[in-house]
Each structure stands twice: as C-alpha cells, then as structure tokens.
Protein backbone atom coordinates (compact mmCIF):
# COMPACT_ATOMS: atom_id res chain seq x y z
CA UNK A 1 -90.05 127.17 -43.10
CA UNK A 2 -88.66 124.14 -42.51
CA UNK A 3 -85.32 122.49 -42.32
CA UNK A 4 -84.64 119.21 -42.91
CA UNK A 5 -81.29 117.45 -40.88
CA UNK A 6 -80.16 113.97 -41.92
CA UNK A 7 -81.23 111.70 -39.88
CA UNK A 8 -78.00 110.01 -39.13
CA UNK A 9 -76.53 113.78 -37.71
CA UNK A 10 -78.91 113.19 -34.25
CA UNK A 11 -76.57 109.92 -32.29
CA UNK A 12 -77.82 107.21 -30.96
CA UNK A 13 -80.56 106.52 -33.53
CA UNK A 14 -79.09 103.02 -33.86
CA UNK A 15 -80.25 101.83 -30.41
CA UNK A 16 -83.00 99.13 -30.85
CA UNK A 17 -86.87 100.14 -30.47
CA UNK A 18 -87.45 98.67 -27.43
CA UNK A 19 -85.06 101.37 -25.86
CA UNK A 20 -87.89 103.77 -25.54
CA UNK A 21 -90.70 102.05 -26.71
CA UNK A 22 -93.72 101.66 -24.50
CA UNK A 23 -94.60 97.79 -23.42
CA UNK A 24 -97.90 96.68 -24.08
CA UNK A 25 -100.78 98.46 -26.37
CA UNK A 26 -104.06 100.18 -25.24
CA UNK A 27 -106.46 98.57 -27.84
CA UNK A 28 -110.18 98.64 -28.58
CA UNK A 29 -112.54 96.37 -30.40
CA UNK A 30 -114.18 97.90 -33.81
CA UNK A 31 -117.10 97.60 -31.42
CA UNK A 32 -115.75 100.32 -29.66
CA UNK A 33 -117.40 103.90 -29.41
CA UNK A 34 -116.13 107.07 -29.12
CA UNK A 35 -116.82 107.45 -25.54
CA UNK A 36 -114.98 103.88 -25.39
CA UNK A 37 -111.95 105.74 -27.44
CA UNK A 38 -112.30 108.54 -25.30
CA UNK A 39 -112.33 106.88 -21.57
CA UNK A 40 -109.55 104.89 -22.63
CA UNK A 41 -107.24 107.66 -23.46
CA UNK A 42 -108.27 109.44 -19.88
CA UNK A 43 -107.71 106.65 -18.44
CA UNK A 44 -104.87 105.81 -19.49
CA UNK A 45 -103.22 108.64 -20.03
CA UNK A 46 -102.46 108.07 -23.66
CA UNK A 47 -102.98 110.33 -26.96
CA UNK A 48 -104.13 106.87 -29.06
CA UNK A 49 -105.90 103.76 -28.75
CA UNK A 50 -105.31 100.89 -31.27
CA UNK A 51 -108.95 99.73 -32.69
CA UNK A 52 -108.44 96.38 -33.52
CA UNK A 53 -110.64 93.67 -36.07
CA UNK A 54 -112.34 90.58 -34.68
CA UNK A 55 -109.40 89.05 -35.31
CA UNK A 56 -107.38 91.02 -33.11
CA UNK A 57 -105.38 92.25 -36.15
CA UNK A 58 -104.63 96.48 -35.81
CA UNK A 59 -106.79 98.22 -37.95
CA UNK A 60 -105.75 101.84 -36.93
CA UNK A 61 -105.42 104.69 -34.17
CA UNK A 62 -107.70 106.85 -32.84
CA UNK A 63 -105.80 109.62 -32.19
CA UNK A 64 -106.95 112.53 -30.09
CA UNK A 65 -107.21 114.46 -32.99
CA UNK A 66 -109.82 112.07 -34.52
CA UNK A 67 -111.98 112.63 -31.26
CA UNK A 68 -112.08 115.80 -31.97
CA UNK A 69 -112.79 115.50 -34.85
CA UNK A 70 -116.24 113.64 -34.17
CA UNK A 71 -117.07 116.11 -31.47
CA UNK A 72 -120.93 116.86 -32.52
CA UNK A 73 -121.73 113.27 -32.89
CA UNK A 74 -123.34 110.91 -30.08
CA UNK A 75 -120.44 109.34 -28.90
CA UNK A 76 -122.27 106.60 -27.16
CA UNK A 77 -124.49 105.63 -29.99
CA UNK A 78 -123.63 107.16 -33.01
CA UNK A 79 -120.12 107.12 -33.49
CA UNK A 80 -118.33 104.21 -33.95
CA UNK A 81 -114.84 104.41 -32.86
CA UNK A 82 -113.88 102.61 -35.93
CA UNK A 83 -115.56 105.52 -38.02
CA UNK A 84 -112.60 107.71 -36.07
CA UNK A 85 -109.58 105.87 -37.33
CA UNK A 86 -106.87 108.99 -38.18
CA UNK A 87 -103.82 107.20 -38.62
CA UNK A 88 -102.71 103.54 -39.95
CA UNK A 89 -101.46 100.82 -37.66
CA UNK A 90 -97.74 100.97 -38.92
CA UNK A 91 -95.44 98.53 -37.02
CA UNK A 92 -91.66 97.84 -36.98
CA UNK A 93 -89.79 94.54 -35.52
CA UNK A 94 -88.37 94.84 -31.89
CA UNK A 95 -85.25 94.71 -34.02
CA UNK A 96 -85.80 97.82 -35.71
CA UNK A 97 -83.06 100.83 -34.78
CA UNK A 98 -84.65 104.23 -33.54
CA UNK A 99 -83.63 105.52 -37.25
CA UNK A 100 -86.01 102.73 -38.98
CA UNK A 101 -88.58 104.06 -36.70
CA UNK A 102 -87.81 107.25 -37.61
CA UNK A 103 -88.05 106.38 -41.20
CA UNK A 104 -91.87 104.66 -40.79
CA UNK A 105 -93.02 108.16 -39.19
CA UNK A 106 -92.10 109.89 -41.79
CA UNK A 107 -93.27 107.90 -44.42
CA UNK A 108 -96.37 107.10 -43.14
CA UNK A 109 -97.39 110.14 -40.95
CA UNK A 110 -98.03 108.06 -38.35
CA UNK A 111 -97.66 109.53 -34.70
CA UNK A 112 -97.77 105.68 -33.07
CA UNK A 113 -95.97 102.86 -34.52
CA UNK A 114 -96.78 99.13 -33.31
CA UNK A 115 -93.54 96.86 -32.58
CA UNK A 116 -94.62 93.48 -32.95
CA UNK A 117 -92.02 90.30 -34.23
CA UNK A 118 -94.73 90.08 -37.08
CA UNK A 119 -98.05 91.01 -38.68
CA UNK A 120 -99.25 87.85 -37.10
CA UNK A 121 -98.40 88.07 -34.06
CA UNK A 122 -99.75 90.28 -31.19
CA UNK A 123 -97.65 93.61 -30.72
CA UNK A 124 -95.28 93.87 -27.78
CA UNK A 125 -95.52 97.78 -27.51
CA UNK A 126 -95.95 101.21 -28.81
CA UNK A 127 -93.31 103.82 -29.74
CA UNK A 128 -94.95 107.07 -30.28
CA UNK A 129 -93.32 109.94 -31.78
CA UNK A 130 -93.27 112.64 -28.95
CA UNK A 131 -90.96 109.37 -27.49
CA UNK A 132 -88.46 110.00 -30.28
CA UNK A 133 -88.69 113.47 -29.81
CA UNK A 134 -87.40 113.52 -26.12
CA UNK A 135 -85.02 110.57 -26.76
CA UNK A 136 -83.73 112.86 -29.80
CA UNK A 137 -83.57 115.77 -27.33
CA UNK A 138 -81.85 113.77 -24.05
C-alpha cells in the first residue's frame, strides 16, 4: 500500500537543483549500441546514459532497466541503443527548487532529469532520483 506525504512536509525541498545535482551528462550518439550503452554505464558508474540526436538534442535514457530489457539481442550489431530508450529526457532550469524536481519525477516517471538553462542549450547536469532520495533522507 502506499502512502502519499505532501511534498512540502520533507524541508529543504526549496534548495536550488544544483544542490545535489550531478555536473555534466554521460551521453551517447543514436549511433550508439547497446554494448556502447552498456560500457558506458560500467564505466562510469552510472544507472543511465542520455542518447542524444545528431543534433545533440536529448532524445531519452537508457536506463539499466532497458538493457535488460534487450538482453537476447546482439548488442554489438543488432541493437541499437536508441531502440532501448526507457525513459524521456525531462529537464528542469538550474533554477528549479528540489520540490519542482520532485514534481517532474512524478509526473513523468522519469528516474533522471536533465538541468539545462534551456531546450537549446546543452545540459549542465543530471539529478537522478536515488539523489533526492538520500538528500530527502540526510
């Protein structure tokens, strides 16, 4: 069963994004395959990888879930990272408070949210929501 609190009963949720945010974005080309996806999270030691258009706009995350999802497939030839896209690139300004962040997660069922000034221009970091979590929880 679940319980749902008010967001405004947890304090602090009006400190800016950039707070606990994550600075810079592990991204991939649509090019990308899932072994791409895959080495990237290893490597970095992240849950998502942003798979971006040849414009360098976010298209969406590959999430570990979506790996897994795609386990029978060739991952270096027949899988497209692209093809493994779980979750939509949802952003927020650097402005944003914690609670707006909040908000986007919840609306979108996003687990990684983008913080960028604007759609146009290139995002300055990643919040994920195991970050709001532990703030939540500090």
């Amino acid at each position: 069963m679940l319980t749902t609190v008010p967001f405004k009963s947890v304090p602090g949720l009006d400190a800016p994004v950039t707070d606990v945010m994550h600075r810079g974005v592990v991204a991939l080309p649509a090019s990308a395959t899932l072994a791409d996806a895959a080495a990237a999270m290893r490597d970095n030691k992240v849950h998502a990888v942003l798979i971006t258009g040849s414009d360098a706009s976010p298209l969406g995350w590959v999430t570990s879930r979506g790996i897994l999802h795609n386990h029978a497939l060739d991952w270096t030839t027949d899988a497209s990272a692209i093809a493994a896209i779980t979750q939509p690139a949802a952003s927020v300004a650097p402005r944003a408070t914690l609670f707006d962040a909040m908000t986007v997660f919840v609306a979108t069922g996003a687990s990684h949210i983008l913080v960028a000034a604007s759609a146009a221009e290139p995002p300055i970091g990643v919040i994920a929501e195991s970050d709001l979590v532990a703030f939540m929880a500090a």
